[in-house]
PDB file of N, CA and C in Angstrom:
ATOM      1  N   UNK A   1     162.370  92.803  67.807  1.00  0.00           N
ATOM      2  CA  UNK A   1     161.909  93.665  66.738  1.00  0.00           C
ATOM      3  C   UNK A   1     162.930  94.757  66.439  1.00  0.00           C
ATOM      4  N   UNK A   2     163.773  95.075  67.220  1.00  0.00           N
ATOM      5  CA  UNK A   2     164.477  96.052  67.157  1.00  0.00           C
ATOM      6  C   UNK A   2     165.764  95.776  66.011  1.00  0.00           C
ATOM      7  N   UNK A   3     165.781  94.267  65.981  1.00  0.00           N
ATOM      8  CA  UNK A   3     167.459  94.200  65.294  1.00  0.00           C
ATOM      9  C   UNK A   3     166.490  94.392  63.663  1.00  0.00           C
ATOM     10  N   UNK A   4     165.428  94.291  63.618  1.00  0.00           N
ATOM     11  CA  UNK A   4     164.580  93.974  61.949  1.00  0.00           C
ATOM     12  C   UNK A   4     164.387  94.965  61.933  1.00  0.00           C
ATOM     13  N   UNK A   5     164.215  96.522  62.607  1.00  0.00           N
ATOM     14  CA  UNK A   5     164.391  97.856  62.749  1.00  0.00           C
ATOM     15  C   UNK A   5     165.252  98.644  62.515  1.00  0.00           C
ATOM     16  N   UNK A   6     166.289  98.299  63.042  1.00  0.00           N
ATOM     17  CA  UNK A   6     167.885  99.051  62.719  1.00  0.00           C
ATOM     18  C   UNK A   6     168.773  98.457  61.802  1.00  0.00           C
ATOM     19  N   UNK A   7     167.773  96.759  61.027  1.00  0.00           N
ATOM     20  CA  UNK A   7     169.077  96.413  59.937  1.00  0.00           C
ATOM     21  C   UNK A   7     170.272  95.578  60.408  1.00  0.00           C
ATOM     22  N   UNK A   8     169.822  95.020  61.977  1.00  0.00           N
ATOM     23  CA  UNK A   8     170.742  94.019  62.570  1.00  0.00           C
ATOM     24  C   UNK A   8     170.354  92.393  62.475  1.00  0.00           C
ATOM     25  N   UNK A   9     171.431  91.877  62.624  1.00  0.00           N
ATOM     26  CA  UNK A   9     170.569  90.696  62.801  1.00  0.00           C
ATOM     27  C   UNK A   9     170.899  89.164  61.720  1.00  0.00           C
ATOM     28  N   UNK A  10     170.807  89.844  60.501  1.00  0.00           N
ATOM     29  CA  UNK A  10     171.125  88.954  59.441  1.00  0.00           C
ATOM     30  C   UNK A  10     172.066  89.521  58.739  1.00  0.00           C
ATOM     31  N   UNK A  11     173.254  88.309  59.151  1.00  0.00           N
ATOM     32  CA  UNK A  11     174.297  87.963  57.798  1.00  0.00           C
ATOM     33  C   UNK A  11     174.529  87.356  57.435  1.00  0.00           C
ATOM     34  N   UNK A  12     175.759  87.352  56.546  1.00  0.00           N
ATOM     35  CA  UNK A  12     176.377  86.302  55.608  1.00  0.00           C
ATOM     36  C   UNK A  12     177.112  85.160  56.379  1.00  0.00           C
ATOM     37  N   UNK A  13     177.249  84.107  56.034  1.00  0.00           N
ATOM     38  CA  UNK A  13     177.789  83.116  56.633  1.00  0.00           C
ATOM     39  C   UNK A  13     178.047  81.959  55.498  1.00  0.00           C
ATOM     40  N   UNK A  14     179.286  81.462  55.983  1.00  0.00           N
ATOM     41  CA  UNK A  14     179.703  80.367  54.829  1.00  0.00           C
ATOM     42  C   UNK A  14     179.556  78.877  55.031  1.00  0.00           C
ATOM     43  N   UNK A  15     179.237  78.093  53.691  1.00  0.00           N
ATOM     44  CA  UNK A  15     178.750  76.946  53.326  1.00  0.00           C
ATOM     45  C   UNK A  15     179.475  76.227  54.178  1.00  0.00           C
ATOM     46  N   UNK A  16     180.478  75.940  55.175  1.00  0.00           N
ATOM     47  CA  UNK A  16     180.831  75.264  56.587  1.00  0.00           C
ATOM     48  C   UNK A  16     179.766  75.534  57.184  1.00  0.00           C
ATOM     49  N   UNK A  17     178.887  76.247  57.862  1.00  0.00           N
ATOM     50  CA  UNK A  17     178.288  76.062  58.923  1.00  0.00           C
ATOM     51  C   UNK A  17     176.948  75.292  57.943  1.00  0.00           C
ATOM     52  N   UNK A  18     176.963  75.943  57.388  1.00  0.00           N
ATOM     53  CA  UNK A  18     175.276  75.027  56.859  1.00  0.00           C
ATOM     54  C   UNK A  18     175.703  73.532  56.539  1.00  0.00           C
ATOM     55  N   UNK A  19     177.059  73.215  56.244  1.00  0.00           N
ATOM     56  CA  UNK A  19     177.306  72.077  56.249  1.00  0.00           C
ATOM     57  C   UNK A  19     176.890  71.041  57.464  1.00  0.00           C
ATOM     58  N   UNK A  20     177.420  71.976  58.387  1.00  0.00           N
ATOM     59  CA  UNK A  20     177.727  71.154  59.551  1.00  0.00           C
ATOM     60  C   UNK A  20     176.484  71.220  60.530  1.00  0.00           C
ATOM     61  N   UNK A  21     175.945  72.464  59.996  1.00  0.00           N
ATOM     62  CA  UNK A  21     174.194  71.883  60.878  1.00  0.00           C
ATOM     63  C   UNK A  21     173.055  70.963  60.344  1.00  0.00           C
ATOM     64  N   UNK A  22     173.486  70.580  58.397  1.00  0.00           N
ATOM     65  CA  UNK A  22     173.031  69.729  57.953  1.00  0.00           C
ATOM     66  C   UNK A  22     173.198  68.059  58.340  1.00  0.00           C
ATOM     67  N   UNK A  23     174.650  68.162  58.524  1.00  0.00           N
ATOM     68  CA  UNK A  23     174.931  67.050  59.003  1.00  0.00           C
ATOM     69  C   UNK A  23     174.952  66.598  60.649  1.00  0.00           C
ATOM     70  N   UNK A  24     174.181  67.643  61.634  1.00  0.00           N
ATOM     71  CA  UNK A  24     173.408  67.332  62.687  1.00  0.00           C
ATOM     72  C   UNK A  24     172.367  66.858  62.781  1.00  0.00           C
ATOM     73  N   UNK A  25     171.610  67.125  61.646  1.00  0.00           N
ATOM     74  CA  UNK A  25     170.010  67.225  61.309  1.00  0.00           C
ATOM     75  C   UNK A  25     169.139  68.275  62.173  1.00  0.00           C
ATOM     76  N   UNK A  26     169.893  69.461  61.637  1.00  0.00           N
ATOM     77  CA  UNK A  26     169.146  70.321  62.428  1.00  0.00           C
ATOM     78  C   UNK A  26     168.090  70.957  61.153  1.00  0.00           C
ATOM     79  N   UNK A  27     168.476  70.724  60.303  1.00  0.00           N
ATOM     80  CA  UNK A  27     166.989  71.193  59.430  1.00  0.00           C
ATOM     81  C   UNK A  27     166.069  70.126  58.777  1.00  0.00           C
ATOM     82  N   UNK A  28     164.491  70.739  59.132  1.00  0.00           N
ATOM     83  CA  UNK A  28     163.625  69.944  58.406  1.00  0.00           C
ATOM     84  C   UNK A  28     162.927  69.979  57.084  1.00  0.00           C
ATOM     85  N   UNK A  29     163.738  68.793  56.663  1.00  0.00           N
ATOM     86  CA  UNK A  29     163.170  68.776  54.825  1.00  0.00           C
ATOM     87  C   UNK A  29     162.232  68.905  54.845  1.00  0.00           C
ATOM     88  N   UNK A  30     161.292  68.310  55.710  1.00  0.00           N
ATOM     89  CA  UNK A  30     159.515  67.968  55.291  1.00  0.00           C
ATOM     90  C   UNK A  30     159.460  69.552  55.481  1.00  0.00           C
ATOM     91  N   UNK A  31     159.195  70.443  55.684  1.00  0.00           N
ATOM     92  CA  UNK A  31     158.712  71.659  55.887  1.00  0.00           C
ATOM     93  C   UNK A  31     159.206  72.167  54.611  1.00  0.00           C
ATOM     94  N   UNK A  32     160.577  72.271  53.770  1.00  0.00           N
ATOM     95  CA  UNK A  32     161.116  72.304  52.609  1.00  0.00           C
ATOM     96  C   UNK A  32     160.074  71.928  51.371  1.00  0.00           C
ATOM     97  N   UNK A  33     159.531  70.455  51.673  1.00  0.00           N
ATOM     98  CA  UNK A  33     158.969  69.956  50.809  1.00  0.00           C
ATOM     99  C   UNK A  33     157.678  70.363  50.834  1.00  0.00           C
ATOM    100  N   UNK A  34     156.979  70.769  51.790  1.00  0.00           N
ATOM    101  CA  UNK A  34     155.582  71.224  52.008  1.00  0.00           C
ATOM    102  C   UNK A  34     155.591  72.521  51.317  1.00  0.00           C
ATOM    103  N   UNK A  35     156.320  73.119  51.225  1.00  0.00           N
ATOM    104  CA  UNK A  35     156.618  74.635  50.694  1.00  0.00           C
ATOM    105  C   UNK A  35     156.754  74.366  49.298  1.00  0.00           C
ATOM    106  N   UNK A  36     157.235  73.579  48.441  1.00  0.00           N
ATOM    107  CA  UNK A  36     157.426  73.359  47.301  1.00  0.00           C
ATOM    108  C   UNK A  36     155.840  72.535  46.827  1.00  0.00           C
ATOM    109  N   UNK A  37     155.360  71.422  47.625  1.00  0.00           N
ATOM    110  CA  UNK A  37     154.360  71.248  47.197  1.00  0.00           C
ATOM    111  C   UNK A  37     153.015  72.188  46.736  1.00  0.00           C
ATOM    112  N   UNK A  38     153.166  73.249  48.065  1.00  0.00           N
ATOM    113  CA  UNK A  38     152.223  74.768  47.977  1.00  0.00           C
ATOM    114  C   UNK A  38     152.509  75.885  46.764  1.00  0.00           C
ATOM    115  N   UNK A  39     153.399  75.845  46.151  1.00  0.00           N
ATOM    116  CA  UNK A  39     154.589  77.020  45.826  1.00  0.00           C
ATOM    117  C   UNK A  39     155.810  76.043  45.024  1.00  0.00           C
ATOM    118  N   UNK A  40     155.153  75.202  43.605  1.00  0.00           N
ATOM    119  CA  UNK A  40     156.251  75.076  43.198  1.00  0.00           C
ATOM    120  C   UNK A  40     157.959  75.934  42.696  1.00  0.00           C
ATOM    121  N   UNK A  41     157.384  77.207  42.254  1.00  0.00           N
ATOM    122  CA  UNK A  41     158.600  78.262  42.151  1.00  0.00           C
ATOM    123  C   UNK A  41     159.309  78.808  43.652  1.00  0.00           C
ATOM    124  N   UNK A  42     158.678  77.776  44.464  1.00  0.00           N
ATOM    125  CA  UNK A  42     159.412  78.561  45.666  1.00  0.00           C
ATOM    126  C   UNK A  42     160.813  78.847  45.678  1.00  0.00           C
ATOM    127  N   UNK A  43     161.468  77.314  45.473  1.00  0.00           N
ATOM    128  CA  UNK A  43     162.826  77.530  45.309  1.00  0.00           C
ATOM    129  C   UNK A  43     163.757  78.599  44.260  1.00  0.00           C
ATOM    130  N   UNK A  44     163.377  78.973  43.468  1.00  0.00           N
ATOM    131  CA  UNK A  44     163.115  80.089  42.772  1.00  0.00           C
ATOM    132  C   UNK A  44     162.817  81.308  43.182  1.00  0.00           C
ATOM    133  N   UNK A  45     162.193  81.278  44.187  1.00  0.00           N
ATOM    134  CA  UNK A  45     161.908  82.918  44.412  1.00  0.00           C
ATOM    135  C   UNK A  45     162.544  83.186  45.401  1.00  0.00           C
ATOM    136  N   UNK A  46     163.233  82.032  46.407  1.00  0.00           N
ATOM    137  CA  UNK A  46     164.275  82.132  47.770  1.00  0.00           C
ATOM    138  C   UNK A  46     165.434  82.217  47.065  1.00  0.00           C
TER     139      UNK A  46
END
């Protein structure tokens, strides 16, 4: 809780790494798609 307190925590990072954890399969579409089914403007509002 502390780093979401002081503003630590989240940064920027470049389209290499999301590349390369996509092509691990470290993220799950179905959860992507469940969110869009609930919340078509989701992608839109992220």
């Amino acid at each position: 809780m502390t780093l979401f307190t002081e503003g630590k925590g989240a940064t920027n990072a470049g389209i290499e790494g999301l590349v390369q954890k996509f092509e691990n399969n470290e993220f799950d579409l179905v959860a992507i798609g469940r969110a869009l089914l609930v919340d078509p403007e989701w992608a839109t509002k992220i």
